[in-house]
N, C-alpha and C. Protein backbone atom coordinates (compact mmCIF):
# COMPACT_ATOMS: atom_id res chain seq x y z
N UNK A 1 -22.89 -17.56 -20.68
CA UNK A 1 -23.98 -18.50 -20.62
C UNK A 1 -23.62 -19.80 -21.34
N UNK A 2 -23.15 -19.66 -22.16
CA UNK A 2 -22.40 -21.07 -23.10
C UNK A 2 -21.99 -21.76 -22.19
N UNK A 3 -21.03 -21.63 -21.75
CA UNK A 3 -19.98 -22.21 -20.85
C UNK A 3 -20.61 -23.04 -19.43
N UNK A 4 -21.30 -22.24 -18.74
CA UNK A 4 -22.46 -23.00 -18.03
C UNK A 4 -23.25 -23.45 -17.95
N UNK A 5 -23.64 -23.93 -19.67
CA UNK A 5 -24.66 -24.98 -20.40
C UNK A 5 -23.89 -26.08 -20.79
N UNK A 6 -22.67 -25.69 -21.22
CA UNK A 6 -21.70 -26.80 -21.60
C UNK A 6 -20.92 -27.51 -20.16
N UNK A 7 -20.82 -26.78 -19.04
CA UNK A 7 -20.18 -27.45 -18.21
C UNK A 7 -21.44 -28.21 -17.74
N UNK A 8 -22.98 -27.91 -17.56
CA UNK A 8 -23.52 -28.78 -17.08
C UNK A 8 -23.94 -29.63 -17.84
N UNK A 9 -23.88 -29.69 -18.95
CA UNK A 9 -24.34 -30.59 -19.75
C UNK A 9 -23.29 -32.14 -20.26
N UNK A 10 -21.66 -31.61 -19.88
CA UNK A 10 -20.79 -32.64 -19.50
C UNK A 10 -20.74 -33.12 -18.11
N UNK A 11 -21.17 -32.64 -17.50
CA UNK A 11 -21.49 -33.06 -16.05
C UNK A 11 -22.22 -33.56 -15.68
N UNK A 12 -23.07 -33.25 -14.57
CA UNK A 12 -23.93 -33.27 -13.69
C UNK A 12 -25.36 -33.12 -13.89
N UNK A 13 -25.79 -32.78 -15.09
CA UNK A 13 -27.16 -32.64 -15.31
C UNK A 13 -27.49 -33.60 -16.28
N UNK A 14 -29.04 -33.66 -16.19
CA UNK A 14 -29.54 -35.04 -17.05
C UNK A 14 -30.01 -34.14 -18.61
N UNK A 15 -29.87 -35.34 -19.75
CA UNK A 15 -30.53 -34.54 -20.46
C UNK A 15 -31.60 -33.80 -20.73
N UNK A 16 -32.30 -33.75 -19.70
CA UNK A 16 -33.96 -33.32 -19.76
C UNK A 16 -33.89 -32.25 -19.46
N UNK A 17 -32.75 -31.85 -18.02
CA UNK A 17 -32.29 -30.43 -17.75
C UNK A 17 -31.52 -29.53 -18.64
N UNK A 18 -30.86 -30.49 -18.93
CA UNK A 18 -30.28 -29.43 -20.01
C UNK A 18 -31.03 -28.88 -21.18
N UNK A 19 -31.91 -29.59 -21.69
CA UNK A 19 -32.81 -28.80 -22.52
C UNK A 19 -33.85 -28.09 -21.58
N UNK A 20 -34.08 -28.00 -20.57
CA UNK A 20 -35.29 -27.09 -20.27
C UNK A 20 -33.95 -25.90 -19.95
N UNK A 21 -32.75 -26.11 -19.40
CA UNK A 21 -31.83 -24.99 -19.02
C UNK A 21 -32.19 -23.74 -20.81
N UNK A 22 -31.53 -24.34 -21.38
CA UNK A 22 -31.86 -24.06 -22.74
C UNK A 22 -32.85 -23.56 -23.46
N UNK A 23 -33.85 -24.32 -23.24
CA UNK A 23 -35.12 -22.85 -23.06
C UNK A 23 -35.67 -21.98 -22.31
N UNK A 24 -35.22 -21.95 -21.05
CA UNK A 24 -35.54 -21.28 -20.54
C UNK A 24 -34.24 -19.79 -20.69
N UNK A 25 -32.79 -20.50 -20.58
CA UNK A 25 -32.04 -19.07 -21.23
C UNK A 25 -32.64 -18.68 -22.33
N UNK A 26 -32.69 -19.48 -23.37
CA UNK A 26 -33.26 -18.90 -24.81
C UNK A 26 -34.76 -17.55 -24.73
N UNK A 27 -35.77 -18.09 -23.97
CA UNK A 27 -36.41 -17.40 -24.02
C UNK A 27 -36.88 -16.58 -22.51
N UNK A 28 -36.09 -16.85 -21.41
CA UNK A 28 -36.00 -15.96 -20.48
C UNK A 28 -35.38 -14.70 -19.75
N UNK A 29 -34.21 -15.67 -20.22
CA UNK A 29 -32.50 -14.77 -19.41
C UNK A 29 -32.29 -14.22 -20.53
N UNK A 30 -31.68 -14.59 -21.67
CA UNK A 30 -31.23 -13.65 -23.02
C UNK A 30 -31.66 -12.97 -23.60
N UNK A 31 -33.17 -12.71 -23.72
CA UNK A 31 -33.66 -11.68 -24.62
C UNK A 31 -33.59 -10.20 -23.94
N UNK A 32 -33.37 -10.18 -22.86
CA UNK A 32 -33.20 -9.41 -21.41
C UNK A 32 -31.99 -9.19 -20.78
N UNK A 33 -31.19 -10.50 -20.59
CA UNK A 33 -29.74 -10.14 -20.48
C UNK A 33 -28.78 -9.79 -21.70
N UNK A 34 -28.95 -10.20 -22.67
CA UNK A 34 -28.71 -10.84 -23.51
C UNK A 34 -26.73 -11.22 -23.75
N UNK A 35 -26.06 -10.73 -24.00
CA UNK A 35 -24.59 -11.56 -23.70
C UNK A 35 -23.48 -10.21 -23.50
N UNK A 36 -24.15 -9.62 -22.40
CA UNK A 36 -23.80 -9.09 -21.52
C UNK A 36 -22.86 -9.68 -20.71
N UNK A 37 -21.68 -9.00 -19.89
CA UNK A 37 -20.90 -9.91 -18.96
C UNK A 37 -21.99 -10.08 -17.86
N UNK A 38 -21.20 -10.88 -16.72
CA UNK A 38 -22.18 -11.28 -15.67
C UNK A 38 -21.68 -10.18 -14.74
N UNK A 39 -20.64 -9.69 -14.37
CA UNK A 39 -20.25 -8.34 -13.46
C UNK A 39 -21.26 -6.69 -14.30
N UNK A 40 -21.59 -7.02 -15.75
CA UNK A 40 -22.48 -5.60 -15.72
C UNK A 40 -23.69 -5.75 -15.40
N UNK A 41 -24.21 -7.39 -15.06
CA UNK A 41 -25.38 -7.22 -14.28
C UNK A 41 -25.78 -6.64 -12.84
N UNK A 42 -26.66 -5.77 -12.68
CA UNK A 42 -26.69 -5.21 -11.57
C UNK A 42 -27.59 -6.15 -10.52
N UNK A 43 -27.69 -6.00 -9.43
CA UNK A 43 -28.90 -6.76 -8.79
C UNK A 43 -30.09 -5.97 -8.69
N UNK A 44 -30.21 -4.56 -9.16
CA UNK A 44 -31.71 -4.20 -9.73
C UNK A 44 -32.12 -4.58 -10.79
N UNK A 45 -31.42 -5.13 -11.74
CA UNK A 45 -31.92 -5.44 -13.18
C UNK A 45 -32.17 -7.34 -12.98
N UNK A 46 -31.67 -7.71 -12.07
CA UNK A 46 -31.83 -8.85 -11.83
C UNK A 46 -33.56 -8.67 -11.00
N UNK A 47 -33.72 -7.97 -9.61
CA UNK A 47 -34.65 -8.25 -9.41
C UNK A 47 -36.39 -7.44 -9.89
N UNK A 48 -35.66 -6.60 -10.86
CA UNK A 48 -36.61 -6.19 -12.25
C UNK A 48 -36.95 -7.68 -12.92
N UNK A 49 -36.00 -8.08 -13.75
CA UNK A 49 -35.97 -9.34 -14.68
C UNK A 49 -36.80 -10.16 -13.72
N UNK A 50 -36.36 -10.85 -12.66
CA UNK A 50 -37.76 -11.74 -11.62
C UNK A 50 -38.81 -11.10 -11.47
N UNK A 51 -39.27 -10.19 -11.27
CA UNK A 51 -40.66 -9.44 -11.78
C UNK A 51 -41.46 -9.71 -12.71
N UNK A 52 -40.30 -9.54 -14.22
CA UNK A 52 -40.98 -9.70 -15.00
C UNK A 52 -41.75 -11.26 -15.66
N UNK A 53 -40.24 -12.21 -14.92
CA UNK A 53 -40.81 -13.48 -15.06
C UNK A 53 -41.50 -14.46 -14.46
N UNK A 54 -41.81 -13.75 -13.17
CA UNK A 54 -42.93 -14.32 -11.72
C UNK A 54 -44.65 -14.58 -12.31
N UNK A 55 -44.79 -13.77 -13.27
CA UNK A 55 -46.55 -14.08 -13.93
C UNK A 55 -46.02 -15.69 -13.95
N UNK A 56 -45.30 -16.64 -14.57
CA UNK A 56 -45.45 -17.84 -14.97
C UNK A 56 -44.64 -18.53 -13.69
N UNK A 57 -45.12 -19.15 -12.62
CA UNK A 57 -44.52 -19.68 -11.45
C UNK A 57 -43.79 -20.80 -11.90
N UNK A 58 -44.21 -21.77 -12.70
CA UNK A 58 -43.08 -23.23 -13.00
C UNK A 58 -42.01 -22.22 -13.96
N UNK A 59 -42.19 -21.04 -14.89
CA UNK A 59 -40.98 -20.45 -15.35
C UNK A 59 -40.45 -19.87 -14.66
N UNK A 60 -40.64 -19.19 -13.85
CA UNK A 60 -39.94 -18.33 -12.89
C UNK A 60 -39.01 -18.95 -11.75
N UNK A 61 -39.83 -20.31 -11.14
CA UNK A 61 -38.68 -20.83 -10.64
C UNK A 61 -37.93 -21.50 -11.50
N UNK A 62 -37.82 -22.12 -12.39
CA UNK A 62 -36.88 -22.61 -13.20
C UNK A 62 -35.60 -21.49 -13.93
N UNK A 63 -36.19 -20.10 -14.17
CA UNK A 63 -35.21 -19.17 -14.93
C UNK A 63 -34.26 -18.27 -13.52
N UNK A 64 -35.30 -18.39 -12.50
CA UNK A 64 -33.93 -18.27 -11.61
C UNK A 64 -32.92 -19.09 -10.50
N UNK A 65 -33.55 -20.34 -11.08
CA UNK A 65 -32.25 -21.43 -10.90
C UNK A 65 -31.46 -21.25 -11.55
N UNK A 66 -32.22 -21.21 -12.92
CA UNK A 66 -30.52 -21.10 -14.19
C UNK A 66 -29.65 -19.80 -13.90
N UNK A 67 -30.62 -18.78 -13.95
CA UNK A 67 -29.61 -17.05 -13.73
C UNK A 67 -28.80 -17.80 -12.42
N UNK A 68 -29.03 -18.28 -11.26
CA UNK A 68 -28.06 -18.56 -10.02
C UNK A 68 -27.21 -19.22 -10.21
N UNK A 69 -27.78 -20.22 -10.96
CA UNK A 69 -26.58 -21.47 -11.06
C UNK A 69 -25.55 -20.69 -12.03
N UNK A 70 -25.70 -19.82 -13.32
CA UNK A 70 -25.05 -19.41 -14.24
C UNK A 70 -24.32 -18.33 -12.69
N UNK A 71 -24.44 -17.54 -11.93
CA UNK A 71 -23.71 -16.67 -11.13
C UNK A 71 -22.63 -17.26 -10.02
N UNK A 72 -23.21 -18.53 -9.76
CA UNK A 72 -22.44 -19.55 -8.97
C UNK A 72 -21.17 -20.31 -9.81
N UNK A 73 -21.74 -20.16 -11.23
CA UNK A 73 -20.33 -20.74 -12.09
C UNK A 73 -19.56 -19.84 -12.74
N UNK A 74 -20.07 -18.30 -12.42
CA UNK A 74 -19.20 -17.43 -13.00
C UNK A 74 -18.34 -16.91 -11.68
N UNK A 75 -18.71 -17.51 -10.50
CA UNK A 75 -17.84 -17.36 -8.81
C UNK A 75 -17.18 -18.08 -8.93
N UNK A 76 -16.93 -19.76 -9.40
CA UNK A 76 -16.20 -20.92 -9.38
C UNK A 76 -15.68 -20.99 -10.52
N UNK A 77 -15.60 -19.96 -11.38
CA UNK A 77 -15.03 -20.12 -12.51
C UNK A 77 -14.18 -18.76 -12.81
N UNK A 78 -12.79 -18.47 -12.04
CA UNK A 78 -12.50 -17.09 -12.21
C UNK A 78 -11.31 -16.54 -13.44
N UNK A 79 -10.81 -18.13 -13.78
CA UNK A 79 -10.35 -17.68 -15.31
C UNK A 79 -11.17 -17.79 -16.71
N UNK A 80 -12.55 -17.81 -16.34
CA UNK A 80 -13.30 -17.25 -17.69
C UNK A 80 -13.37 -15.30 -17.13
N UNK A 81 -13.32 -15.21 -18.34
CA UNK A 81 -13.04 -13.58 -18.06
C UNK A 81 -14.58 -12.89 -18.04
N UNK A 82 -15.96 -13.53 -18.07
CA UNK A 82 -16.88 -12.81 -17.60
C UNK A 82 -17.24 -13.28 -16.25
N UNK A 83 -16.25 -13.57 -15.39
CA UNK A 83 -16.76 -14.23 -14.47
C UNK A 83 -16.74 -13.12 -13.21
N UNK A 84 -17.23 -13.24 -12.02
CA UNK A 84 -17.38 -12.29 -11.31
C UNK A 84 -16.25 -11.89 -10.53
N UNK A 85 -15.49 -12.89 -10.10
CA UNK A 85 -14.80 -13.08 -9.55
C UNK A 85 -13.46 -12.37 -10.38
N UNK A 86 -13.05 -12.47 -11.90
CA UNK A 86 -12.55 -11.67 -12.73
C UNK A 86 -12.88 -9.92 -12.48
N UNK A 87 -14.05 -9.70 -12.49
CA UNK A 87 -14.32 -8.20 -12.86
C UNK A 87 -13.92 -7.77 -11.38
N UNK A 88 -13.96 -8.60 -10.09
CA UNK A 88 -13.57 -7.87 -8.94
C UNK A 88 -11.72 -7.38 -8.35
N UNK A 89 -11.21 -8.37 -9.49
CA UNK A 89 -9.42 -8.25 -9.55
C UNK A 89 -8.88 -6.52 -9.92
């Protein structure tokens, strides 16, 4: 999760995103994922976790942009070693 706060935050995102990215891992994705690799996530515990965060609709779409975008940079990113693309070698 670091790593795909820090790459978007040298990049492509504005600062406004990057702090809502930031709270919303802080108090959505991590207390639940918490720093777990991204290959021991299952996609039942993923669509458990959207369950649990669908009561709040502006959080819910926002925490699973970040969980995607964080799964899309652990696909495009295959020499970080929690990346998905790693655990499938």
């Amino acid at each position: 999760m670091p790593h795909f706060l820090t790459a978007g935050e040298a990049g492509r995102w504005k600062p406004c995103t990057v702090n809502a990215m930031r709270s919303i891992a802080a108090h959505h994705i991590l207390p639940q994922i918490g720093r777990r690799r991204v290959r021991d996530i299952t996609p039942e515990e993923v669509a458990r976790w959207h369950l649990d965060v669908k009561a709040a609709s502006t959080t819910e779409r926002m925490a699973l942009s970040t969980l995607s975008g964080l799964m899309v940079y652990a696909e495009d990113h295959p020499d970080n070693p929690q990346s998905l693309a790693a655990a499938r070698q």
